[in-house]
Every structure is written in structure tokens, then in C-alpha cells.
PDB file of N, CA and C in Angstrom:
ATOM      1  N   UNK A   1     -13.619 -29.791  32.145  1.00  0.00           N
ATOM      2  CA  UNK A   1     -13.420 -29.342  30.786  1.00  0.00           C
ATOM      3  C   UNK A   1     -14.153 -30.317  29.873  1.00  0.00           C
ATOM      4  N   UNK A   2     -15.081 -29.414  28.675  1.00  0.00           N
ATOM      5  CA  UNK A   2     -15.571 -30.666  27.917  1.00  0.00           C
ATOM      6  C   UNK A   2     -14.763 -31.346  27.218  1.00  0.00           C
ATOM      7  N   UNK A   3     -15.492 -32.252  26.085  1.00  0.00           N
ATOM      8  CA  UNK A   3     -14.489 -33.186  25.124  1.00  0.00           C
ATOM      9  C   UNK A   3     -13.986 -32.209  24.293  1.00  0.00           C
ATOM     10  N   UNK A   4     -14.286 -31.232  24.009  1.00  0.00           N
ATOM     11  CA  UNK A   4     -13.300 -30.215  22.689  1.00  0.00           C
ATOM     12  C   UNK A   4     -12.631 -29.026  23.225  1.00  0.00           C
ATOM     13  N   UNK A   5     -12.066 -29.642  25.013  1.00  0.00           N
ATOM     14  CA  UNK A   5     -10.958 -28.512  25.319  1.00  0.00           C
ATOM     15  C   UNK A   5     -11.494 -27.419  25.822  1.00  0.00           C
ATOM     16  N   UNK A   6     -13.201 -27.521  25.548  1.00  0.00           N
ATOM     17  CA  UNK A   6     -13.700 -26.305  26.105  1.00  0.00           C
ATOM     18  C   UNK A   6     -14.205 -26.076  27.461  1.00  0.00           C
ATOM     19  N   UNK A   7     -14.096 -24.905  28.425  1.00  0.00           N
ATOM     20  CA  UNK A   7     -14.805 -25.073  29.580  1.00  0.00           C
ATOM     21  C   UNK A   7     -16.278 -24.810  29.254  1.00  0.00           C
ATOM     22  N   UNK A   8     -16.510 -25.266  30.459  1.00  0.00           N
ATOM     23  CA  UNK A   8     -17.838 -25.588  30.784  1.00  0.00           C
ATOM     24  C   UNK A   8     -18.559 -23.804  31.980  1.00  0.00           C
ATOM     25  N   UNK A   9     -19.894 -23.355  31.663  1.00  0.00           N
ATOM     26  CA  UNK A   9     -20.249 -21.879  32.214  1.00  0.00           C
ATOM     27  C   UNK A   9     -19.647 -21.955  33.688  1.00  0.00           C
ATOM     28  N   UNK A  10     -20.259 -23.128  34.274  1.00  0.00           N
ATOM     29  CA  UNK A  10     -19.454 -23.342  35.638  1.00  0.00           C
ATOM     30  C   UNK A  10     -17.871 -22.829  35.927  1.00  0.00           C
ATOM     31  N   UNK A  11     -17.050 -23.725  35.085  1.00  0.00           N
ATOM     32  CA  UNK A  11     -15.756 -23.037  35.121  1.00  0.00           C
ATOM     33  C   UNK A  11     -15.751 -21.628  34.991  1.00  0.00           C
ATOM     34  N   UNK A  12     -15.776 -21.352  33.785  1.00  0.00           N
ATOM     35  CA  UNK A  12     -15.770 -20.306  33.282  1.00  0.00           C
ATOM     36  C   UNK A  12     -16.337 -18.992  34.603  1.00  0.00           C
ATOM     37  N   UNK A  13     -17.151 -19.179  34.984  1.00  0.00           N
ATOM     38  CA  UNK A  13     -17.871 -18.475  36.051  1.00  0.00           C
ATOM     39  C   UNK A  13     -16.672 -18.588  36.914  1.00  0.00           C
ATOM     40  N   UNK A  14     -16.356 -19.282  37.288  1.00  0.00           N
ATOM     41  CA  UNK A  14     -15.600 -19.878  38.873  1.00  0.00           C
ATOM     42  C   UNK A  14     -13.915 -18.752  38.273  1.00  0.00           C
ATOM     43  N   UNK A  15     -13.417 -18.988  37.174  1.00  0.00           N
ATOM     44  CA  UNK A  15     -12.443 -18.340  36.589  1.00  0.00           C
ATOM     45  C   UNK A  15     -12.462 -16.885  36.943  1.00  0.00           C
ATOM     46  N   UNK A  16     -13.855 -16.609  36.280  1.00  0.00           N
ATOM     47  CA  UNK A  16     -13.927 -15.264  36.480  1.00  0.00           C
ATOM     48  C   UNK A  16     -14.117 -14.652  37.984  1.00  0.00           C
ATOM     49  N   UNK A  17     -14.417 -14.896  38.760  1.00  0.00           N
ATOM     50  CA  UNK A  17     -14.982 -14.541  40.220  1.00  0.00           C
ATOM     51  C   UNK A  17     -13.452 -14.409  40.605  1.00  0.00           C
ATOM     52  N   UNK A  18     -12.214 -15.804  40.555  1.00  0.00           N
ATOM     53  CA  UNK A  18     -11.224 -15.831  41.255  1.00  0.00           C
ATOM     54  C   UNK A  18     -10.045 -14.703  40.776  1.00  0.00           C
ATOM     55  N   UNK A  19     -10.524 -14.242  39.242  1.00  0.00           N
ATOM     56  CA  UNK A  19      -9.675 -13.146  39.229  1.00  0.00           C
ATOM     57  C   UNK A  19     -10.052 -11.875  39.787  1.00  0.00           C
ATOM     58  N   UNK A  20     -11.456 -11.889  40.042  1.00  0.00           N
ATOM     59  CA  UNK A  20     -11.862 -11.085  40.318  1.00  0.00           C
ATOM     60  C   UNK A  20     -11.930 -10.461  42.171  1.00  0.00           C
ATOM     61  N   UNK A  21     -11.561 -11.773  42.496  1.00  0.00           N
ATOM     62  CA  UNK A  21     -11.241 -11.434  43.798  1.00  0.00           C
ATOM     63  C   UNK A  21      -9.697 -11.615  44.185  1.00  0.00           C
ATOM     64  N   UNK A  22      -8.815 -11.875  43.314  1.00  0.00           N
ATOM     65  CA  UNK A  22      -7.224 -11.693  43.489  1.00  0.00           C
ATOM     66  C   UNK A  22      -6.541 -10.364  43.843  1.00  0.00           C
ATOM     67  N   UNK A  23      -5.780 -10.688  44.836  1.00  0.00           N
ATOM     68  CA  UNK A  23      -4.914  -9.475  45.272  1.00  0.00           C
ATOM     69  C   UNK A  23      -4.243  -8.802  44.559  1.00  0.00           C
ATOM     70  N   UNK A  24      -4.548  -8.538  43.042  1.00  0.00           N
ATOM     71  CA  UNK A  24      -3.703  -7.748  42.095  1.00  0.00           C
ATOM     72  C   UNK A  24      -3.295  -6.630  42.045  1.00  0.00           C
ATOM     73  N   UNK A  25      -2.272  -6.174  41.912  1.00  0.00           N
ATOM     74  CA  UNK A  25      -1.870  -4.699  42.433  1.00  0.00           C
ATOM     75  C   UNK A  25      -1.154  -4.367  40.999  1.00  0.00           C
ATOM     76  N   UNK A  26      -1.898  -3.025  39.827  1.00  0.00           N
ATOM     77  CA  UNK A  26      -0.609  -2.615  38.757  1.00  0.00           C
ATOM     78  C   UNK A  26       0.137  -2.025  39.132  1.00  0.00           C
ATOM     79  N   UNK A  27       0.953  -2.235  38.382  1.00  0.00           N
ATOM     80  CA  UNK A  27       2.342  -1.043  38.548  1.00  0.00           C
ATOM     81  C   UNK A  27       2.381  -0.393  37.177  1.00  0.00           C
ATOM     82  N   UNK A  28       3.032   0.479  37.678  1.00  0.00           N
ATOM     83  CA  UNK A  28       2.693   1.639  36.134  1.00  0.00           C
ATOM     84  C   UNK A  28       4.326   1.460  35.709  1.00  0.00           C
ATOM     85  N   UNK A  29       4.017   1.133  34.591  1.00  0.00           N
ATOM     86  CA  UNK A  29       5.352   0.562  33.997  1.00  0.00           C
ATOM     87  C   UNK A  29       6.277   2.133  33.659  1.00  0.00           C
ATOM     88  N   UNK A  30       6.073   3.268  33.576  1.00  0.00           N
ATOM     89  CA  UNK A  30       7.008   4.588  33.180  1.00  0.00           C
ATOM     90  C   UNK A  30       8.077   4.865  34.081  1.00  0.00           C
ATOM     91  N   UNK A  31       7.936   4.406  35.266  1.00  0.00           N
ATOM     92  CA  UNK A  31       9.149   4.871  36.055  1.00  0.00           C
ATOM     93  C   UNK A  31      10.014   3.746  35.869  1.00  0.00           C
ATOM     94  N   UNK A  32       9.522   2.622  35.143  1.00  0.00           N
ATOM     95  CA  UNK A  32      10.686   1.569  35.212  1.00  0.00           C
ATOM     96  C   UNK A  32      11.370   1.597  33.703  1.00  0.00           C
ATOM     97  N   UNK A  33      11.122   2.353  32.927  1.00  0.00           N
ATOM     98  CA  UNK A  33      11.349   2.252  31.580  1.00  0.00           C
ATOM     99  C   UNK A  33      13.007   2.759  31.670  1.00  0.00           C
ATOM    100  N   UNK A  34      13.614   3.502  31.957  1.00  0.00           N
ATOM    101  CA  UNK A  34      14.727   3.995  32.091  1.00  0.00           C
ATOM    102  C   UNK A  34      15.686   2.657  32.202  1.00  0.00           C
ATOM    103  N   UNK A  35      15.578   2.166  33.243  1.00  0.00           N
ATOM    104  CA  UNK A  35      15.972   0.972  33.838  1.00  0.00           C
ATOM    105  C   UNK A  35      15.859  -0.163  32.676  1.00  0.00           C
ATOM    106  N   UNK A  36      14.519  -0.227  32.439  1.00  0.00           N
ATOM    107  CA  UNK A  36      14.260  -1.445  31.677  1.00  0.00           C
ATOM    108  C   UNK A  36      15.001  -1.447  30.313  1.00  0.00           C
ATOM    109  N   UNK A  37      15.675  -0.426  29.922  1.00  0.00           N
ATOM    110  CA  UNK A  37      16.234  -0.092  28.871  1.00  0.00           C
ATOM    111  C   UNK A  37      17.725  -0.727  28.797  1.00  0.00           C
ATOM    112  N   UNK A  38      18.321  -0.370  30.014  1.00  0.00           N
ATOM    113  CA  UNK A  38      19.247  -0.959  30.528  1.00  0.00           C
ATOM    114  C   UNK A  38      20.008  -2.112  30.522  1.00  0.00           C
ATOM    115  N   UNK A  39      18.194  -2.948  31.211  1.00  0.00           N
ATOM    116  CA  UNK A  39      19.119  -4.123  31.529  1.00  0.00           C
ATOM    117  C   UNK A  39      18.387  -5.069  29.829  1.00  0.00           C
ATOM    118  N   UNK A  40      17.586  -4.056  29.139  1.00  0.00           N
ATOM    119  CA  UNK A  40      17.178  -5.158  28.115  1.00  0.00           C
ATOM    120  C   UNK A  40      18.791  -5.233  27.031  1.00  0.00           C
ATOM    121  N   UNK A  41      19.768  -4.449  27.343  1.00  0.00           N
ATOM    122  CA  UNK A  41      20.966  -5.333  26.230  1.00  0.00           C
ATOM    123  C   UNK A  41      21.236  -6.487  26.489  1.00  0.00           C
ATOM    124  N   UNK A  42      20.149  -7.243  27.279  1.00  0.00           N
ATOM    125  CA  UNK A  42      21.276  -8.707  27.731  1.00  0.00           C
ATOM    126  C   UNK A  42      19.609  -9.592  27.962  1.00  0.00           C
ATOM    127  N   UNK A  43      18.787  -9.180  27.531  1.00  0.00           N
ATOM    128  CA  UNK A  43      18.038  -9.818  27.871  1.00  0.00           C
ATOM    129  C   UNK A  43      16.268  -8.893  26.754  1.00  0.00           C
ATOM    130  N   UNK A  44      15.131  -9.560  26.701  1.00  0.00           N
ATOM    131  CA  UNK A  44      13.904  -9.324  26.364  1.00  0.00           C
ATOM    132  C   UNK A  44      13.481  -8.016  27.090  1.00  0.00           C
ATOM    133  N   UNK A  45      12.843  -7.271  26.112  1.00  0.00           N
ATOM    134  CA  UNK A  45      12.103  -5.981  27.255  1.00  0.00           C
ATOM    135  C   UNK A  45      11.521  -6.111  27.917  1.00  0.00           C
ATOM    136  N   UNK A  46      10.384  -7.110  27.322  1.00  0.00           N
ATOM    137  CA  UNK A  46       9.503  -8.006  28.092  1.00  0.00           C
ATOM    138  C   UNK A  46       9.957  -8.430  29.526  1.00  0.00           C
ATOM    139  N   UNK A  47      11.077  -9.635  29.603  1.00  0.00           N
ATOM    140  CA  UNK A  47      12.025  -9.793  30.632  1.00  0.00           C
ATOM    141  C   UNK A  47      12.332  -8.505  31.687  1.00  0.00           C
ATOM    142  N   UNK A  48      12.696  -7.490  30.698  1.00  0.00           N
ATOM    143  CA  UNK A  48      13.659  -6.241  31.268  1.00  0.00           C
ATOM    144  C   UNK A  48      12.617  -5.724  32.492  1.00  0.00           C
ATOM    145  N   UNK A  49      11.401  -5.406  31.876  1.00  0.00           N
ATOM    146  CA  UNK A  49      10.490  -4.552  32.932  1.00  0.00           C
ATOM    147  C   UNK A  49      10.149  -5.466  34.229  1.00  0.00           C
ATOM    148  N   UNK A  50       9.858  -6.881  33.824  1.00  0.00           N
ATOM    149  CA  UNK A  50       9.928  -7.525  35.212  1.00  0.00           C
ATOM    150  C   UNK A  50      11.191  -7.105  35.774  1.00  0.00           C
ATOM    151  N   UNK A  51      12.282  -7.559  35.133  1.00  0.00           N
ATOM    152  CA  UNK A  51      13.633  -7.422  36.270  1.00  0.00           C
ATOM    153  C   UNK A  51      13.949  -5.891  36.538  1.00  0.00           C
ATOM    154  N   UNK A  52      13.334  -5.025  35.631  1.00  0.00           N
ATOM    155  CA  UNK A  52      13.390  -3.441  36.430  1.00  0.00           C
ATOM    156  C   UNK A  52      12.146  -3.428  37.615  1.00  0.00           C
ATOM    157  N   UNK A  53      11.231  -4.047  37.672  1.00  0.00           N
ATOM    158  CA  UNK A  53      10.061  -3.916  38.422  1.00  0.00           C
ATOM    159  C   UNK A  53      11.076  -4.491  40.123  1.00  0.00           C
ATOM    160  N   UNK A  54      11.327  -5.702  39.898  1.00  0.00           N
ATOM    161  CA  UNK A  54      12.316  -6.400  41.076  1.00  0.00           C
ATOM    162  C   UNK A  54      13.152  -5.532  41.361  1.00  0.00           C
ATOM    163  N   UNK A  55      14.069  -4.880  40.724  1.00  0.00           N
ATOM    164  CA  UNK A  55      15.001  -3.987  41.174  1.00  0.00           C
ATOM    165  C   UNK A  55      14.541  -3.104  41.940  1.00  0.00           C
ATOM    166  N   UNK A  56      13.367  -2.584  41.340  1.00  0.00           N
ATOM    167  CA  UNK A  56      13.015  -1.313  42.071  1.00  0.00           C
ATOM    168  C   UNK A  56      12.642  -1.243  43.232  1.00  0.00           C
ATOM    169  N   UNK A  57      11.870  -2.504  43.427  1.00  0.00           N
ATOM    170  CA  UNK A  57      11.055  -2.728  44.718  1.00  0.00           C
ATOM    171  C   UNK A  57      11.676  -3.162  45.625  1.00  0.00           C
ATOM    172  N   UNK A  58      12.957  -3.998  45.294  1.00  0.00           N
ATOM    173  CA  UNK A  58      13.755  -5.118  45.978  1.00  0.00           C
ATOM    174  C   UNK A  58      13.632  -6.103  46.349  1.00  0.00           C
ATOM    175  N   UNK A  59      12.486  -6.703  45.145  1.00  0.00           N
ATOM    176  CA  UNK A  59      12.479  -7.761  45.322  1.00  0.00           C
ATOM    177  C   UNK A  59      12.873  -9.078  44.732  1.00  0.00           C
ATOM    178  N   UNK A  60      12.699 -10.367  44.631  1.00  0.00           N
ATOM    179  CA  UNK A  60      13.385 -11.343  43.924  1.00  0.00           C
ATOM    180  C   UNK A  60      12.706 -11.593  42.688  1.00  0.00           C
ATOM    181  N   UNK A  61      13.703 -11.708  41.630  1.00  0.00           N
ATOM    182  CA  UNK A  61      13.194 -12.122  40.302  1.00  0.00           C
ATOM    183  C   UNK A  61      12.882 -13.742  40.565  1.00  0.00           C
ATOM    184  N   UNK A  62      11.763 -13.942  40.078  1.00  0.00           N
ATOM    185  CA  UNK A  62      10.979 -15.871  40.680  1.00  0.00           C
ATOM    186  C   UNK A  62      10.970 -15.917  38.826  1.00  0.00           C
ATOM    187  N   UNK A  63      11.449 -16.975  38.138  1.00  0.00           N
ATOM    188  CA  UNK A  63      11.442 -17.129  36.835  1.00  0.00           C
ATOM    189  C   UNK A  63      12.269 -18.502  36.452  1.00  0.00           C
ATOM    190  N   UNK A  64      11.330 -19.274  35.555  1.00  0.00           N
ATOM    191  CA  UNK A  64      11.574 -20.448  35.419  1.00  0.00           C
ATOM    192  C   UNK A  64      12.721 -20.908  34.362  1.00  0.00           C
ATOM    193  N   UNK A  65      13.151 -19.565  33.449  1.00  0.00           N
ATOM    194  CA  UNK A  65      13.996 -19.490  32.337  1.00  0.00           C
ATOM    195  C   UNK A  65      15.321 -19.199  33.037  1.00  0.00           C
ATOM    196  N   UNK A  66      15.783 -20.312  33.116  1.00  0.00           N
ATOM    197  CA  UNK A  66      17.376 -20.460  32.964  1.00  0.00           C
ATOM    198  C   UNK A  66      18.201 -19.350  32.789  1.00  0.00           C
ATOM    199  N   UNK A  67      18.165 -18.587  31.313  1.00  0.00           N
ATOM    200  CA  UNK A  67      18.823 -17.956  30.652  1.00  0.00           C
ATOM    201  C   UNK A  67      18.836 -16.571  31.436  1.00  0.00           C
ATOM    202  N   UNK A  68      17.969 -16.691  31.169  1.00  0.00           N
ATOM    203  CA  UNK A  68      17.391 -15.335  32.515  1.00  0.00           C
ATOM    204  C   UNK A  68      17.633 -15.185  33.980  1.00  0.00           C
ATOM    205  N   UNK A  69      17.321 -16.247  34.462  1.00  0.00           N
ATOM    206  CA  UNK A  69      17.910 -16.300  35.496  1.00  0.00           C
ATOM    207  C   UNK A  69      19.513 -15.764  35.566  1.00  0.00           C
ATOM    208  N   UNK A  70      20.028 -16.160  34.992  1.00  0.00           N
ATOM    209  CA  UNK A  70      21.674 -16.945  35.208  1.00  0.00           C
ATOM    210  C   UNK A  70      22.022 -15.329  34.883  1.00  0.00           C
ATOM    211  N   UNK A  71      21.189 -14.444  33.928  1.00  0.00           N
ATOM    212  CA  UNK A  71      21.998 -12.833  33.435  1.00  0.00           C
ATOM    213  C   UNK A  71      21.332 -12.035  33.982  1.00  0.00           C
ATOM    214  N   UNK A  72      20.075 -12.177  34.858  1.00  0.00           N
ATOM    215  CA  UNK A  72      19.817 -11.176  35.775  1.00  0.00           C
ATOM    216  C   UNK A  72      20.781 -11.075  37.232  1.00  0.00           C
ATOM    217  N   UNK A  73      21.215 -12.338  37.512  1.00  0.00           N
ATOM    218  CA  UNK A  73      21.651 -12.789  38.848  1.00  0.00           C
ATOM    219  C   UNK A  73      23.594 -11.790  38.702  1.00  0.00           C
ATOM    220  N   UNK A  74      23.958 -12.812  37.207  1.00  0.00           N
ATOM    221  CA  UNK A  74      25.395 -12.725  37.282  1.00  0.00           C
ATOM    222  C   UNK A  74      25.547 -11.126  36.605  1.00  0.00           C
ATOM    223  N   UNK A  75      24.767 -10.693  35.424  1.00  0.00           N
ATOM    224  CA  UNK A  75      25.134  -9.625  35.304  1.00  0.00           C
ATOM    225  C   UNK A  75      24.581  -8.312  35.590  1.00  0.00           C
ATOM    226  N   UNK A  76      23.144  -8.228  36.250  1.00  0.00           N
ATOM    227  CA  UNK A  76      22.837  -7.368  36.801  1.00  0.00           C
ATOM    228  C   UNK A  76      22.844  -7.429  38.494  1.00  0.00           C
ATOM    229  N   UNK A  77      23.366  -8.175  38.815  1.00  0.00           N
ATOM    230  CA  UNK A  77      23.401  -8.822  40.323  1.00  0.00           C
ATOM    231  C   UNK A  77      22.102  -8.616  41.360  1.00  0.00           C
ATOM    232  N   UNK A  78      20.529  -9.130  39.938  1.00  0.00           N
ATOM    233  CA  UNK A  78      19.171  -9.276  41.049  1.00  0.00           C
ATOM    234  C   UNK A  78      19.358 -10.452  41.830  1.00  0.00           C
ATOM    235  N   UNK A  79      19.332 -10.656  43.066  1.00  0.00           N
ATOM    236  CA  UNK A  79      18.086 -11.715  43.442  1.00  0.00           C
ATOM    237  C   UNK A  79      17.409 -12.388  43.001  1.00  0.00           C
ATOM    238  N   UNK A  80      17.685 -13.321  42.136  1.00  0.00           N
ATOM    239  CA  UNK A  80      16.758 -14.710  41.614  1.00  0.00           C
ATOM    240  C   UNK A  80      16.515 -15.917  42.318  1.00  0.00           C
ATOM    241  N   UNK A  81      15.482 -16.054  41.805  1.00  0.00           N
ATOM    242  CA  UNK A  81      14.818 -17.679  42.455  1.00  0.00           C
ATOM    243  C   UNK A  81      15.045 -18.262  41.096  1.00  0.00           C
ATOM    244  N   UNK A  82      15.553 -19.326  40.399  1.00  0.00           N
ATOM    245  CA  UNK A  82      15.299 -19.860  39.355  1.00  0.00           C
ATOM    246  C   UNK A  82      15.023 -21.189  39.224  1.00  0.00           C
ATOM    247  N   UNK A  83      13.492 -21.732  38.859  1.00  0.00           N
ATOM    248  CA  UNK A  83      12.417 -22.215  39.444  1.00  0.00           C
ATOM    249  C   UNK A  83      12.677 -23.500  37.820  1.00  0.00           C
ATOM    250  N   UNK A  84      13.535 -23.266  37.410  1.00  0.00           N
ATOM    251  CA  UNK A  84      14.425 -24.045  36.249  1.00  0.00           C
ATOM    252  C   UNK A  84      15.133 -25.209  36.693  1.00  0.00           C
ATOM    253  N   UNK A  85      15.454 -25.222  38.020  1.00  0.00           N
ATOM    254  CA  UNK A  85      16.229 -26.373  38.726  1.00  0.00           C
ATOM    255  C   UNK A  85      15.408 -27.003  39.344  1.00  0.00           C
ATOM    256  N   UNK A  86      14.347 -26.749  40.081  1.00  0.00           N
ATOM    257  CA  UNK A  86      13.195 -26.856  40.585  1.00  0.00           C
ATOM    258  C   UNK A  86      12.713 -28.671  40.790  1.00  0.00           C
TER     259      UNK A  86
END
């Protein structure tokens, strides 16, 4: 990184290639909206669609926020990793 925070074409190049070859898979957020509606009284929508996305799939909510953690786990009873204790 240069002196003013900025990358350098190299990086920048290297950035782009590695997203570009990442195993990224979307998910189409409409079938989770129902859900995400749900569990957002207790939590961010933002939040909500990840923890409807986990639900759906069955998999573990991985999230470094405490708060979140602690009301996906206790009051929607996901599967959390909470990476807050860490």
C-alpha cells in the first residue's frame, strides 16, 4: 500500500483476479423475505436475511456481534458460532 492509503495497480490487479476466481455462489434473497420479516422484530433486516439465509439452508450463523449472536441462538434457536468470544 502506498504512503496515502492507496493501493498500488499490482494490488489492485491481484484483488481483482482473487474475486474473480472465488467460489461465490448468490442466493436470491425472495424466498427468504417471508422469514426475514420474522425474525427482523428482534434484530436488523440486514441481520434478518443472513439469519433467514442459515435457517433455510441449515446452516450456522458465523457472526462476530454479540447481540446477534445471543438473539438468533436464544430466540430464534439458529446455530451460532459467535466469533465475539473468539
Amino acid at each position: 500500500m502506498g504512503k496515502r492509503g492507496q493501493l498500488d495497480r499490482s494490488e489492485v490487479d491481484g484483488g481483482v483476479a482473487d474475486l474473480r476466481d472465488a467460489p461465490i455462489v448468490r442466493i436470491d434473497h425472495r424466498p427468504l423475505l417471508a422469514t426475514a420479516v420474522r425474525l427482523a422484530v428482534a434484530m436488523s433486516g440486514y441481520d434478518a436475511l443472513y439469519a433467514a439465509l442459515a435457517r433455510e439452508i441449515g446452516a450456522t450463523l458465523v457472526t462476530a456481534d454479540r447481540r446477534l449472536a445471543r438473539t438468533a441462538a436464544r430466540r430464534f434457536d439458529l446455530a451460532v458460532l459467535d466469533l465475539s468470544t473468539a
